[in-house]
C-alpha atoms as a PDB file:
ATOM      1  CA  UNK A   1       0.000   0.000   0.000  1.00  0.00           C
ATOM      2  CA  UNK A   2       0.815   3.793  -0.420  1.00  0.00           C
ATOM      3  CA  UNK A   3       0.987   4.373   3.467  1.00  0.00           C
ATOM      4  CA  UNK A   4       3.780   1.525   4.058  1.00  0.00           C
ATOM      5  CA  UNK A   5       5.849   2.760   1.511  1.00  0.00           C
ATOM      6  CA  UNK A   6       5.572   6.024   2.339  1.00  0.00           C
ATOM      7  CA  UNK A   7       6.580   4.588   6.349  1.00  0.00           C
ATOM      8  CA  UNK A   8      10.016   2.493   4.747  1.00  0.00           C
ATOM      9  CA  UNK A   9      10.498   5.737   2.470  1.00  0.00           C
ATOM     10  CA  UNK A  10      10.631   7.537   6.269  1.00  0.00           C
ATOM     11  CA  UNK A  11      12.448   5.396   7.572  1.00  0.00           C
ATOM     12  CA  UNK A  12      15.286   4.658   5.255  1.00  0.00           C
ATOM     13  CA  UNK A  13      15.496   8.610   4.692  1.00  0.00           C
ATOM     14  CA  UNK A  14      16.003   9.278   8.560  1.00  0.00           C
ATOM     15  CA  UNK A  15      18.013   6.523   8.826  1.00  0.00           C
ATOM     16  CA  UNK A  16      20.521   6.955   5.908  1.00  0.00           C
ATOM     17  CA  UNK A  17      20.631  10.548   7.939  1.00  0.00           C
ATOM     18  CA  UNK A  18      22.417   9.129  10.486  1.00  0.00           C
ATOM     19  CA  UNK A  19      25.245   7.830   8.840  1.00  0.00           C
ATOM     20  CA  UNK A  20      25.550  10.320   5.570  1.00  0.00           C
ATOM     21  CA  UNK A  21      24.549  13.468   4.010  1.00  0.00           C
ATOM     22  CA  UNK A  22      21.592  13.089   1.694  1.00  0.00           C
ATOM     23  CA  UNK A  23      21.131  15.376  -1.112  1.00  0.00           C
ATOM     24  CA  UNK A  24      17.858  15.140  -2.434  1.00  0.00           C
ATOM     25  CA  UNK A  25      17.676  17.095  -6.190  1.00  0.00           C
ATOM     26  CA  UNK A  26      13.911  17.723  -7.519  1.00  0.00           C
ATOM     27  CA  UNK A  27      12.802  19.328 -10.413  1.00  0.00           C
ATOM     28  CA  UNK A  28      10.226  22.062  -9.441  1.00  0.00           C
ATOM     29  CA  UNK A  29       7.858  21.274 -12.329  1.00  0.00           C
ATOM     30  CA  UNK A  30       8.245  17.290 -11.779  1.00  0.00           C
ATOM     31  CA  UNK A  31       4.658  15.896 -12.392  1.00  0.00           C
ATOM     32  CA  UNK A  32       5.032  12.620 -10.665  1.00  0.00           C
ATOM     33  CA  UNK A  33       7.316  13.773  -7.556  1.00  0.00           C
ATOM     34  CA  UNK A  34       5.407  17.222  -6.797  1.00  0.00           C
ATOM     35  CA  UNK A  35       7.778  19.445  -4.809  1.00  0.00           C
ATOM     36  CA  UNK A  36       5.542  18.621  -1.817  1.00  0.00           C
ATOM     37  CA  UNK A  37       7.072  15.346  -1.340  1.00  0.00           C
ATOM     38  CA  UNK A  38      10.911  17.117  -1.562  1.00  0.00           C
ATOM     39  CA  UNK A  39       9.563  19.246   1.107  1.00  0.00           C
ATOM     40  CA  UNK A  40       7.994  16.835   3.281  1.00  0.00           C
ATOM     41  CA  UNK A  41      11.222  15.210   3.101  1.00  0.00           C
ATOM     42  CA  UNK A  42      13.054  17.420   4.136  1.00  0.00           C
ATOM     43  CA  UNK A  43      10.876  18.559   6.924  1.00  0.00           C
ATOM     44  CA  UNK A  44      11.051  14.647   8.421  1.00  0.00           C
ATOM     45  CA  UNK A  45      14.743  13.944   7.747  1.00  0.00           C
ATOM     46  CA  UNK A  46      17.808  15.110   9.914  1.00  0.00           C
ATOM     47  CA  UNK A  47      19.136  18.437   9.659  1.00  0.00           C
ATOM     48  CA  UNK A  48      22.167  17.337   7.395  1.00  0.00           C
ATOM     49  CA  UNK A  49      19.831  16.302   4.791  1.00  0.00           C
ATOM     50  CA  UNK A  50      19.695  18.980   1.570  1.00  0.00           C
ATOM     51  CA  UNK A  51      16.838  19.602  -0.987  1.00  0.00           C
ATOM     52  CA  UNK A  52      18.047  21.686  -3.334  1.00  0.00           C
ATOM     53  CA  UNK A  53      14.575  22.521  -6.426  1.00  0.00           C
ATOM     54  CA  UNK A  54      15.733  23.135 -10.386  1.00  0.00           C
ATOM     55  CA  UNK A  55      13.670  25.274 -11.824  1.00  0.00           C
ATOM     56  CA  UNK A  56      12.294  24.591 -15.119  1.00  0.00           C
ATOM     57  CA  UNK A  57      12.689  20.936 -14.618  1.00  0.00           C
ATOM     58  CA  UNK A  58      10.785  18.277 -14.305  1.00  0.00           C
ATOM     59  CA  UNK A  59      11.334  14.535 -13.270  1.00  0.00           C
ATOM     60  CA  UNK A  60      14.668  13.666 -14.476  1.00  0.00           C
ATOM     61  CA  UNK A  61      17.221  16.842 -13.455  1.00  0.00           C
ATOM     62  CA  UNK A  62      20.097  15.097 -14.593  1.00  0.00           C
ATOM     63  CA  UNK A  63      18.806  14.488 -18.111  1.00  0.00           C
ATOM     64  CA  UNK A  64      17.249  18.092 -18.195  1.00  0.00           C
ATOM     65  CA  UNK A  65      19.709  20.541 -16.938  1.00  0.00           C
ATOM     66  CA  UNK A  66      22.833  17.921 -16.765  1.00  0.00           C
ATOM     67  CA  UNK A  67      25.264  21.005 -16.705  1.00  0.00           C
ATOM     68  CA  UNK A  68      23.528  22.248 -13.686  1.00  0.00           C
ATOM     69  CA  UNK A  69      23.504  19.008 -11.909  1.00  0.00           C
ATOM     70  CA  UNK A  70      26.914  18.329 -12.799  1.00  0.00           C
ATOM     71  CA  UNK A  71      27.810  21.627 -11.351  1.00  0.00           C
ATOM     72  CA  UNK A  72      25.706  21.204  -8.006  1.00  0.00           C
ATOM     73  CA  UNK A  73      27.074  17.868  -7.656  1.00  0.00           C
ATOM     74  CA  UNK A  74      30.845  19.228  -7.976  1.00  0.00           C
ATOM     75  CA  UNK A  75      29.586  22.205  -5.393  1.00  0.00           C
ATOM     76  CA  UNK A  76      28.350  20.064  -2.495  1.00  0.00           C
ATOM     77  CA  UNK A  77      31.510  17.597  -2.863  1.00  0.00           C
ATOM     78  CA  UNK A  78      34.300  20.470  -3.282  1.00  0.00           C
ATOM     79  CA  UNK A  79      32.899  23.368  -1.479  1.00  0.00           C
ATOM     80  CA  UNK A  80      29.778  21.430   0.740  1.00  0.00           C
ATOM     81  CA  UNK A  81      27.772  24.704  -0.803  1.00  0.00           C
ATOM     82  CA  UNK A  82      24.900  24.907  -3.802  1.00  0.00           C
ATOM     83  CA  UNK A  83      26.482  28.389  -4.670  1.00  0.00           C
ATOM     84  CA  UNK A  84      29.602  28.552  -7.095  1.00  0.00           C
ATOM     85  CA  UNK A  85      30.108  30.833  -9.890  1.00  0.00           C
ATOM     86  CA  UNK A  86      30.585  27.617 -12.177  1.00  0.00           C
ATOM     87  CA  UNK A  87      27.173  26.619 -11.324  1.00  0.00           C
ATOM     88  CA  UNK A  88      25.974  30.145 -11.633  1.00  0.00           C
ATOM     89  CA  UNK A  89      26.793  29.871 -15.096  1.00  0.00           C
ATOM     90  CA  UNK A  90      25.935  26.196 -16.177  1.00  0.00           C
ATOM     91  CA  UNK A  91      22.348  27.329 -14.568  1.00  0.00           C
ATOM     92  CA  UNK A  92      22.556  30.210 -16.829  1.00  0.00           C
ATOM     93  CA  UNK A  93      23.475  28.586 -19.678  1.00  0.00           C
ATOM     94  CA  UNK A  94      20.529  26.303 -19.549  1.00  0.00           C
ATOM     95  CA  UNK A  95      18.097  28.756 -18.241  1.00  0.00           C
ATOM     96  CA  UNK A  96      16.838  27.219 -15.178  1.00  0.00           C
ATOM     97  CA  UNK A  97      17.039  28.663 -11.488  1.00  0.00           C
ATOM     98  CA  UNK A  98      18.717  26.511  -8.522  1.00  0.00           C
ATOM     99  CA  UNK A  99      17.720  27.096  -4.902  1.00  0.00           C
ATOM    100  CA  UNK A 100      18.291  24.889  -1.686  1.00  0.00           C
ATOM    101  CA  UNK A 101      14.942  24.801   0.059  1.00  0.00           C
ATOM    102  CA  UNK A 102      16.017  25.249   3.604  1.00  0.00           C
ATOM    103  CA  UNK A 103      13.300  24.098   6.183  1.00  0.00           C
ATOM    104  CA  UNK A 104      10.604  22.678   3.639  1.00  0.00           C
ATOM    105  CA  UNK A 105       7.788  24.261   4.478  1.00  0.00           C
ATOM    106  CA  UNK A 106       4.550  23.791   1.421  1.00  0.00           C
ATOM    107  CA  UNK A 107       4.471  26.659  -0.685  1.00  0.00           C
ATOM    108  CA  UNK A 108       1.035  26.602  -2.509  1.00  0.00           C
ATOM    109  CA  UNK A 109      -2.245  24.864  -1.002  1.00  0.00           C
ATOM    110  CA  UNK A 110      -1.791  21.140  -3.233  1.00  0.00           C
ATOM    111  CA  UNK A 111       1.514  21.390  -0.971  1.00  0.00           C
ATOM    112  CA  UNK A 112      -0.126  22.374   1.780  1.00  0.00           C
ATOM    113  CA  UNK A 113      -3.062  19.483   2.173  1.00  0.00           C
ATOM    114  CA  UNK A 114      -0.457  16.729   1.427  1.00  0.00           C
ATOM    115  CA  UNK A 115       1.280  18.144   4.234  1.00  0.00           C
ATOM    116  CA  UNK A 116      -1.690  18.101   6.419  1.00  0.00           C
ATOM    117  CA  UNK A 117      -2.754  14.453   4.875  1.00  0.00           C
ATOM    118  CA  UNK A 118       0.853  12.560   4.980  1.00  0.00           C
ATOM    119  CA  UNK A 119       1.207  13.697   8.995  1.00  0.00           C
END
């Protein structure tokens, strides 16, 4: 069912928090993983965990913008940061705006009831 999945998705997220880093990379305009669910996540997992929303992308970043994600990538490993003037300008290249969401809280009202329905 939806619900336990949703539970071993929870758990494995807060888990995995203990031991590493997660970096969680959505595309704002995904139509299967609303950004919702990116912020839900990050509102449940540990405080190490990042969510960082591409913006216009949809479901598959790294096929989308792969500049951009190549460049985020390289910025969390060299500097631990999503800000680096070679990822300023791979984001420019390919239009699209990159932003680390910070302490996932729903931004429009879809976002808000799956908030108040996934509790």
């Amino acid at each position: 069912s939806n619900k336990s999945l949703t539970a071993a998705f929870d758990a494995a997220l807060i888990e995995l928090g203990e031991y590493a880093t997660v970096v969680q990379i959505n595309g704002r305009e995904d139509p299967w993983v609303v950004p919702a669910w990116g912020r839900r996540a990050k509102r449940l997992a540990p405080p190490n965990h990042r969510l960082v929303e591409i913006s216009p992308c949809g479901h598959c970043p790294h096929h989308e913008t792969p500049e951009t994600v190549n460049e985020l990538l390289t910025s969390l490993i060299v500097e631990e940061s999503v800000h680096s003037e070679s990822l300023d300008r791979a984001a420019a290249a390919e239009k699209v705006k990159v932003e680390e969401i910070t302490d996932g809280t729903p931004e429009t009202l879809l976002g808000h009831v799956f908030s108040w329905l996934t509790k």
